[in-house]
C-alpha atoms as a PDB file:
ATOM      1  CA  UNK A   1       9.878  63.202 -15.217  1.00  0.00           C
ATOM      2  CA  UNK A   2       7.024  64.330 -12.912  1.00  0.00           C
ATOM      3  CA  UNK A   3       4.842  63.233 -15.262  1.00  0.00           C
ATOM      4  CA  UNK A   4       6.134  59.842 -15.481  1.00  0.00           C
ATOM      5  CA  UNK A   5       6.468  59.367 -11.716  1.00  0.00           C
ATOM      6  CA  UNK A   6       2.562  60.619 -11.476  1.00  0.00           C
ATOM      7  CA  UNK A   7       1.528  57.627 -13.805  1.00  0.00           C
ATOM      8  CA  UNK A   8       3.581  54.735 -11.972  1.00  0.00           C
ATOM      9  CA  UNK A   9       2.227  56.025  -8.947  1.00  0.00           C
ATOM     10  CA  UNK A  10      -1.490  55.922 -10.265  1.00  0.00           C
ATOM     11  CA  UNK A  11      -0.792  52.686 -11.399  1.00  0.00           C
ATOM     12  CA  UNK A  12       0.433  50.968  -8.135  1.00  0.00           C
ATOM     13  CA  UNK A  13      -2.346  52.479  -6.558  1.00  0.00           C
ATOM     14  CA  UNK A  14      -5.464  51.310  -8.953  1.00  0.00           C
ATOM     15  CA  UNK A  15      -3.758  47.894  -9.174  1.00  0.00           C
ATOM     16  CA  UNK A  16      -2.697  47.041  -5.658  1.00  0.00           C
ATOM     17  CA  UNK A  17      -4.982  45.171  -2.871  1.00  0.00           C
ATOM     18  CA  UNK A  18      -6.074  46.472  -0.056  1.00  0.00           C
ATOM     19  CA  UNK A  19      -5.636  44.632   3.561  1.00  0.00           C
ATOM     20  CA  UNK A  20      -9.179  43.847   3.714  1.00  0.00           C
ATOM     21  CA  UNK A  21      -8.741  41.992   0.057  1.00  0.00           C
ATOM     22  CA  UNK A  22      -5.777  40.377   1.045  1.00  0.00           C
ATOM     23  CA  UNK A  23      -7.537  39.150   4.943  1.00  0.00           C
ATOM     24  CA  UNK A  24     -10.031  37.432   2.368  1.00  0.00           C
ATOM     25  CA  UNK A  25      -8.552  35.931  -0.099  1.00  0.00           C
ATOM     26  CA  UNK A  26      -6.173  34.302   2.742  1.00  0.00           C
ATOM     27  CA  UNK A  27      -9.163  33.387   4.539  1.00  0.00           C
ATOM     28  CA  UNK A  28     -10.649  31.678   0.828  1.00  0.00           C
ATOM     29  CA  UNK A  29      -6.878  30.080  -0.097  1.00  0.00           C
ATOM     30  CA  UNK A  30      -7.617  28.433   3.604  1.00  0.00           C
ATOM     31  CA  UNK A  31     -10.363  27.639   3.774  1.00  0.00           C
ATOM     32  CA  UNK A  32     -10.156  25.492   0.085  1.00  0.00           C
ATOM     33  CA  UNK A  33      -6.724  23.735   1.093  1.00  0.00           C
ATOM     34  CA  UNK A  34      -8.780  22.528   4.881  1.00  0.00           C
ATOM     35  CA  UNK A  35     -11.159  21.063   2.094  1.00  0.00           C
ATOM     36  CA  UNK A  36      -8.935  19.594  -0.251  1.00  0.00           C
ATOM     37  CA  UNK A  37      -6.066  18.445   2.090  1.00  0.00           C
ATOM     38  CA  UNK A  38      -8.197  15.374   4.014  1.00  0.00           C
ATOM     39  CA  UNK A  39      -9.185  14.003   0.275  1.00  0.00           C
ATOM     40  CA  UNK A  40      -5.469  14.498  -0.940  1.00  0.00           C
ATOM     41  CA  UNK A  41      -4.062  12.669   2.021  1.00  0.00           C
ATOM     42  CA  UNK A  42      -6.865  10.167   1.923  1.00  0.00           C
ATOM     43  CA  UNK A  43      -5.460   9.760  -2.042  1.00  0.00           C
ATOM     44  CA  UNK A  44      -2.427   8.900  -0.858  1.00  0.00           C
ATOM     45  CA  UNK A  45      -2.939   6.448   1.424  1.00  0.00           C
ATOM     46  CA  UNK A  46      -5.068   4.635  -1.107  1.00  0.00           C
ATOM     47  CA  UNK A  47      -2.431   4.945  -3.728  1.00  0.00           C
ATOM     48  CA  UNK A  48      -0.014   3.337  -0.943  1.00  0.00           C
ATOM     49  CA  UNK A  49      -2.008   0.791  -0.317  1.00  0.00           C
ATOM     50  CA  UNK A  50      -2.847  -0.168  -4.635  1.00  0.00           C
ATOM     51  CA  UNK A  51       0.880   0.175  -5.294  1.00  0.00           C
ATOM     52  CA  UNK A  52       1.815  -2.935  -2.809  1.00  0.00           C
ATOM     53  CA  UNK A  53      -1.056  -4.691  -4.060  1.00  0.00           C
ATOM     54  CA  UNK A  54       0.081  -3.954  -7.390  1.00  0.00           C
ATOM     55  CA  UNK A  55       4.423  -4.925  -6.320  1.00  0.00           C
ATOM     56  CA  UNK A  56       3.099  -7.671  -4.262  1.00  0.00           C
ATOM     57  CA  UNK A  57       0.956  -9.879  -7.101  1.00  0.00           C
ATOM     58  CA  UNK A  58       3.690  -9.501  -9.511  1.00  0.00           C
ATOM     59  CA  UNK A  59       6.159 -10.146  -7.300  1.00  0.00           C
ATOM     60  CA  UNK A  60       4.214 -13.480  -6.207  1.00  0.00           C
ATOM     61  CA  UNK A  61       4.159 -14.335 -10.033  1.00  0.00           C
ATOM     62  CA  UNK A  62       7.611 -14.004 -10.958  1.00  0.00           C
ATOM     63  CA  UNK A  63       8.341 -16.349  -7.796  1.00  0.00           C
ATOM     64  CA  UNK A  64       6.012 -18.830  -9.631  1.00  0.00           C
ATOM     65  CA  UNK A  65       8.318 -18.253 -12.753  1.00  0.00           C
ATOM     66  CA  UNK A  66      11.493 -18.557 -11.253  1.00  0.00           C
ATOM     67  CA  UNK A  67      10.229 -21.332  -9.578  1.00  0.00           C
ATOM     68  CA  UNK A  68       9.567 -23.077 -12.854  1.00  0.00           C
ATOM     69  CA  UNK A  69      12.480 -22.031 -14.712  1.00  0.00           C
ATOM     70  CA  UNK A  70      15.220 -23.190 -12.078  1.00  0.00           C
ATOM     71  CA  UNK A  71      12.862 -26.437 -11.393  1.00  0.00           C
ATOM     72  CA  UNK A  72      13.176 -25.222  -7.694  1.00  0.00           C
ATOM     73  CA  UNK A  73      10.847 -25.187  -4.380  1.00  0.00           C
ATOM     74  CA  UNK A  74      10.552 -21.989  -3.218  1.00  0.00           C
ATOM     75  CA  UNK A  75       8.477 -21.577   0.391  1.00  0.00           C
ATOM     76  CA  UNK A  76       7.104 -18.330   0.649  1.00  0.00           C
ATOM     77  CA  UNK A  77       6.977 -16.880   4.396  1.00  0.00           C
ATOM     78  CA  UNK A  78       5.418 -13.464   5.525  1.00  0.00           C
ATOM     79  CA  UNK A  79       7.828 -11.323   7.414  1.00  0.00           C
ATOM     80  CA  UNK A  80       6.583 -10.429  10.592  1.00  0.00           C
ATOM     81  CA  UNK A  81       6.917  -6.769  11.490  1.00  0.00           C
ATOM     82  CA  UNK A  82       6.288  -4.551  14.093  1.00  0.00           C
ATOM     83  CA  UNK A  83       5.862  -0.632  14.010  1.00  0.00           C
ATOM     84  CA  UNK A  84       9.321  -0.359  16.164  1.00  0.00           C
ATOM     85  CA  UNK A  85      11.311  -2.468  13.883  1.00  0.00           C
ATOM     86  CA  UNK A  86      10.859   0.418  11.405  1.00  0.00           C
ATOM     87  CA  UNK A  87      12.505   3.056  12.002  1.00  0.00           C
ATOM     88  CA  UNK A  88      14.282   4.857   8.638  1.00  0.00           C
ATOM     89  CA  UNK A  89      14.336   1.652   6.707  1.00  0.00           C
ATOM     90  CA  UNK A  90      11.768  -0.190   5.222  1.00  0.00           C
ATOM     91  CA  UNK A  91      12.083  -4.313   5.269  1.00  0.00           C
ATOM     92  CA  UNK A  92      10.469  -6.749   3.291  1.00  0.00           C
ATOM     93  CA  UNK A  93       6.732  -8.083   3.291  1.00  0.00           C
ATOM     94  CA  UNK A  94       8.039 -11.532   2.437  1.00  0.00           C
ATOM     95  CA  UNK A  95      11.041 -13.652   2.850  1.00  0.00           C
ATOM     96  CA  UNK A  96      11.455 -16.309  -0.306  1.00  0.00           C
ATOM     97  CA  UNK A  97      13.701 -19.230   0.408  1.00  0.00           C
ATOM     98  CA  UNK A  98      14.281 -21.618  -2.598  1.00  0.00           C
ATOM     99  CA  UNK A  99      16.442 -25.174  -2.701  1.00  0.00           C
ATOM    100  CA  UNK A 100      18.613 -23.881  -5.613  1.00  0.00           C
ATOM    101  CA  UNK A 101      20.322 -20.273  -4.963  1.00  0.00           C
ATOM    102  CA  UNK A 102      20.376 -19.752  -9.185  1.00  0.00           C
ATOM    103  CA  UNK A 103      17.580 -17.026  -8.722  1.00  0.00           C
ATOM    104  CA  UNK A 104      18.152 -13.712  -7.349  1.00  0.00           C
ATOM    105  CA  UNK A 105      14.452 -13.450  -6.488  1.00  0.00           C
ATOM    106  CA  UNK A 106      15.071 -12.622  -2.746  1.00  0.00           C
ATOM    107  CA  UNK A 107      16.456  -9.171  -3.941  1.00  0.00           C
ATOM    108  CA  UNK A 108      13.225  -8.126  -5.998  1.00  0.00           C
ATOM    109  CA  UNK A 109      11.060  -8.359  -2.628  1.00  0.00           C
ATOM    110  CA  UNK A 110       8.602  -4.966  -2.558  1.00  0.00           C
ATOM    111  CA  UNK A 111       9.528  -3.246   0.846  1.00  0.00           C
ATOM    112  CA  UNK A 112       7.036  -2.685   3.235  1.00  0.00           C
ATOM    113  CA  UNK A 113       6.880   0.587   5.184  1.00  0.00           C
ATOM    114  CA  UNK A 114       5.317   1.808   8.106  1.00  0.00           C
ATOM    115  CA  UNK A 115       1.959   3.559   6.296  1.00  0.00           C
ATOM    116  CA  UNK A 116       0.414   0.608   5.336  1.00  0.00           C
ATOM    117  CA  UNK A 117      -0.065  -3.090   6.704  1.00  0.00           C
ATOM    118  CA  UNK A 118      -0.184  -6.680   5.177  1.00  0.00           C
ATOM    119  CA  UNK A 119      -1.757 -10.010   6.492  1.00  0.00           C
ATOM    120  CA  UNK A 120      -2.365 -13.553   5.420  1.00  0.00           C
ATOM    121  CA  UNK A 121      -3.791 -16.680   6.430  1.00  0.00           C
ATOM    122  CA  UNK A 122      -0.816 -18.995   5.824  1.00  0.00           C
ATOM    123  CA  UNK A 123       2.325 -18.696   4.512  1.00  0.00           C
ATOM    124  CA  UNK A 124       2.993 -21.563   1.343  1.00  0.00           C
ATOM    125  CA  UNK A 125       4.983 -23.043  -0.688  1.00  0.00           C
ATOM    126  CA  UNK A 126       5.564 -23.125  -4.182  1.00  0.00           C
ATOM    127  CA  UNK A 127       6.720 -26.256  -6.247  1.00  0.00           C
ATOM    128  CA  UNK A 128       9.243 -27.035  -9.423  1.00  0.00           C
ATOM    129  CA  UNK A 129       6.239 -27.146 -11.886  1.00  0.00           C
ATOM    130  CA  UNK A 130       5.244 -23.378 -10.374  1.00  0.00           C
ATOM    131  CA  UNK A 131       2.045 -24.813  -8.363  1.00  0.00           C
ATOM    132  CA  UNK A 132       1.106 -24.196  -5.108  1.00  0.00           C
ATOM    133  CA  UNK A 133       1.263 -26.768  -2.431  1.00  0.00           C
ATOM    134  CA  UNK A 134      -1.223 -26.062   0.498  1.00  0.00           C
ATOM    135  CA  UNK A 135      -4.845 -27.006   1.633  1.00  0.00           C
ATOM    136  CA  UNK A 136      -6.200 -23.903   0.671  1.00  0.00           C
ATOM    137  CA  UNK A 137      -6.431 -20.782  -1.370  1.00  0.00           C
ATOM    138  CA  UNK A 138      -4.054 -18.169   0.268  1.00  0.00           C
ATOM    139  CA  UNK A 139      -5.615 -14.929   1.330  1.00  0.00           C
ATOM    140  CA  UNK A 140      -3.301 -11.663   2.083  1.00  0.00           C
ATOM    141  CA  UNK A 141      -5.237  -8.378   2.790  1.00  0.00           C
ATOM    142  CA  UNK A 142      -3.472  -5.082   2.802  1.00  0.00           C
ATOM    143  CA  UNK A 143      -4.228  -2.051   4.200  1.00  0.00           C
ATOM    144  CA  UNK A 144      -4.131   1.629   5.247  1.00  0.00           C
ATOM    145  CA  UNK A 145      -2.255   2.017   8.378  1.00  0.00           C
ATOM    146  CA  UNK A 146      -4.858   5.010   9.031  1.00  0.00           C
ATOM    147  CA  UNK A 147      -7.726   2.501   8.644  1.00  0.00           C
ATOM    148  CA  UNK A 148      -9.273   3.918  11.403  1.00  0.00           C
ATOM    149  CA  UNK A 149      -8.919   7.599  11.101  1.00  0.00           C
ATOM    150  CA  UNK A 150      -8.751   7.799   7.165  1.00  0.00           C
ATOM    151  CA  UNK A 151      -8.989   5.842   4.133  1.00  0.00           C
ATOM    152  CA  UNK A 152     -11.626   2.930   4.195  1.00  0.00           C
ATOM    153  CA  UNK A 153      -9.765   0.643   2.031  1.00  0.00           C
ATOM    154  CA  UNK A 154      -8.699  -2.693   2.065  1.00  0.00           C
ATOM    155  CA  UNK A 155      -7.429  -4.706  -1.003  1.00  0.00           C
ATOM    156  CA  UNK A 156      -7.166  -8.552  -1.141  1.00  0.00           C
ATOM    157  CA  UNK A 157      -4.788 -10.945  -3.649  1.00  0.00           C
ATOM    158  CA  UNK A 158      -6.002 -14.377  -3.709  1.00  0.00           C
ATOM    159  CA  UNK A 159      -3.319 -17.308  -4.509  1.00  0.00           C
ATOM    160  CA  UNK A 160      -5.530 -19.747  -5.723  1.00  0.00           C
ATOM    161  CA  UNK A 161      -4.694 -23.387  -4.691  1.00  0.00           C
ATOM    162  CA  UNK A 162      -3.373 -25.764  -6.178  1.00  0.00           C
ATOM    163  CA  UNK A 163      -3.137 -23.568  -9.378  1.00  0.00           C
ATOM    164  CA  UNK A 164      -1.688 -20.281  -8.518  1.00  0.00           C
ATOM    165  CA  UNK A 165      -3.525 -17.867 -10.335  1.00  0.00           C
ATOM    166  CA  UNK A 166      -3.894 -15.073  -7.889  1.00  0.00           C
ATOM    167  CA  UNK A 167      -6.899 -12.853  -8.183  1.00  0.00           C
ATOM    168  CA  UNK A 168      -7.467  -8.934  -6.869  1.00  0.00           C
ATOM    169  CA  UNK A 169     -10.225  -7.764  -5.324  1.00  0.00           C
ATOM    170  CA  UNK A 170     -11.515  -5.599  -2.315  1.00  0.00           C
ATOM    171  CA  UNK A 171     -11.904  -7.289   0.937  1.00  0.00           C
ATOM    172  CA  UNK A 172     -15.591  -6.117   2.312  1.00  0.00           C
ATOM    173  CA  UNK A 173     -15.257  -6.819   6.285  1.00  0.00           C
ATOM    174  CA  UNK A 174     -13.454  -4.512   8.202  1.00  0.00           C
ATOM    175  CA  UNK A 175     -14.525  -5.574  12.309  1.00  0.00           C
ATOM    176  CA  UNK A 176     -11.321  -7.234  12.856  1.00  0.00           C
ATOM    177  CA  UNK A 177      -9.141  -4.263  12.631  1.00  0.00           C
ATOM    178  CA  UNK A 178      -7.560  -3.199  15.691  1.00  0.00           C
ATOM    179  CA  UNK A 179      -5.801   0.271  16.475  1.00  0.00           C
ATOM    180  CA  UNK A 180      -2.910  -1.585  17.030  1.00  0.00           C
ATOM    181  CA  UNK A 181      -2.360  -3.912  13.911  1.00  0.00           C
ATOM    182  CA  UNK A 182       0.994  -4.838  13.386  1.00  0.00           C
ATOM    183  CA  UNK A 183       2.512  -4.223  10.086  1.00  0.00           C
ATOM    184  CA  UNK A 184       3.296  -7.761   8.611  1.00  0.00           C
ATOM    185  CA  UNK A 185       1.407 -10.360  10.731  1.00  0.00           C
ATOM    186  CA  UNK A 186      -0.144 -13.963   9.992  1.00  0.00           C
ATOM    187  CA  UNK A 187      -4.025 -14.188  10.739  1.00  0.00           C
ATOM    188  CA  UNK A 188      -3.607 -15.989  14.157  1.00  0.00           C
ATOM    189  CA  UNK A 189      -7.064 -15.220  15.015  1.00  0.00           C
ATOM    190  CA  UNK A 190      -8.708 -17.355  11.445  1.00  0.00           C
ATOM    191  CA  UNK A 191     -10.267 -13.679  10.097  1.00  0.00           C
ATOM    192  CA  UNK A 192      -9.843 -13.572   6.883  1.00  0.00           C
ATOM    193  CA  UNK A 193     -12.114 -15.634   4.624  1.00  0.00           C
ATOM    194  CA  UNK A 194     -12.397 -16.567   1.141  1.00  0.00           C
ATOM    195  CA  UNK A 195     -15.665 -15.180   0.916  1.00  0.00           C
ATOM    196  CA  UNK A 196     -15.309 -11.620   1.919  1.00  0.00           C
ATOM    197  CA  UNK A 197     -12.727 -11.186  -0.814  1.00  0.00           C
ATOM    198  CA  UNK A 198     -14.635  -9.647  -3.841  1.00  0.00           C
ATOM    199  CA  UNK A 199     -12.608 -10.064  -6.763  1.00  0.00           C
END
């Protein structure tokens, strides 16, 4: 029994750590998730940001085929939202409005939330043949909320005019973002231009 007690004893002892080993491989464990932690979050703000993009533009096209199918107008208006208006719930980027109530479309709406931010230069209309009706190509950039402080990224769709397509791309001028950028907001100032939208 002695003898048994003697070799579980030797063996906790050669295979256990010391404090010192334990100090540093804390110190290494902390020292890696400090490094990886800023690139993670960064990750996840840019995966935020590509998923709306990506809810948004298909959203936008089934409109267009709804449109079509019930031979209805639909005018498509951004939301506007402010940081306080969210406070557990997330709301819609866009309210649809159609002349015939046959489509359920309003329901399929991607929710907006309060990590990332949306804004376009116009909101438009969409006729019974599935076209767009305005002057000019809609733009809609979306965005990190942590612009600023974070991720550097800023995605564009482009609703082309009068034929609908609408186009992806990166939007390449950032000077007009303020600290204080509401969520869902109509380009009052005229900032966004075709141009900087490289699709």
């Amino acid at each position: 029994m002695n003898r048994i007690k003697n070799k579980l004893y030797y063996l906790v002892k050669k295979n256990g750590f010391t404090i010192v080993e334990l100090i540093i491989s804390i110190g290494i464990i902390s020292t890696l998730s400090g490094l990886i932690l800023p690139s993670f979050l960064n990750w996840m703000r840019s995966e935020k940001v590509n998923a709306y993009t990506r809810e948004l533009r298909e959203y936008l096209r089934v409109v267009r085929l709804e449109a079509r199918r019930w031979g209805a107008s639909c005018t498509v208006n951004l939301n506007p939202i402010i940081y306080s208006e969210l406070s557990n719930k997330n709301l819609n980027g866009y309210i649809i409005s159609c002349d015939k109530n046959e489509s359920n479309i309003r329901s399929l709406a991607p929710e907006i939330n309060k990590s990332i931010f949306q804004i376009a230069n116009k909101d438009f209309l969409i006729t019974p043949n599935g076209r767009v009706s305005s002057d000019e190509s809609i733009i809609i950039v979306i965005g990190s909320k942590y612009f600023i402080t974070g991720v550097k990224i800023l995605n564009c769709l482009v609703i082309q005019s009068p034929t609908g397509h609408i186009l992806k791309g990166k939007y390449s001028d950032n000077n007009w973002i303020i600290k204080n950028l509401k969520i869902s907001s109509l380009d009052s100032e005229e900032n966004l231009k075709m141009n900087k939208c490289e699709v």
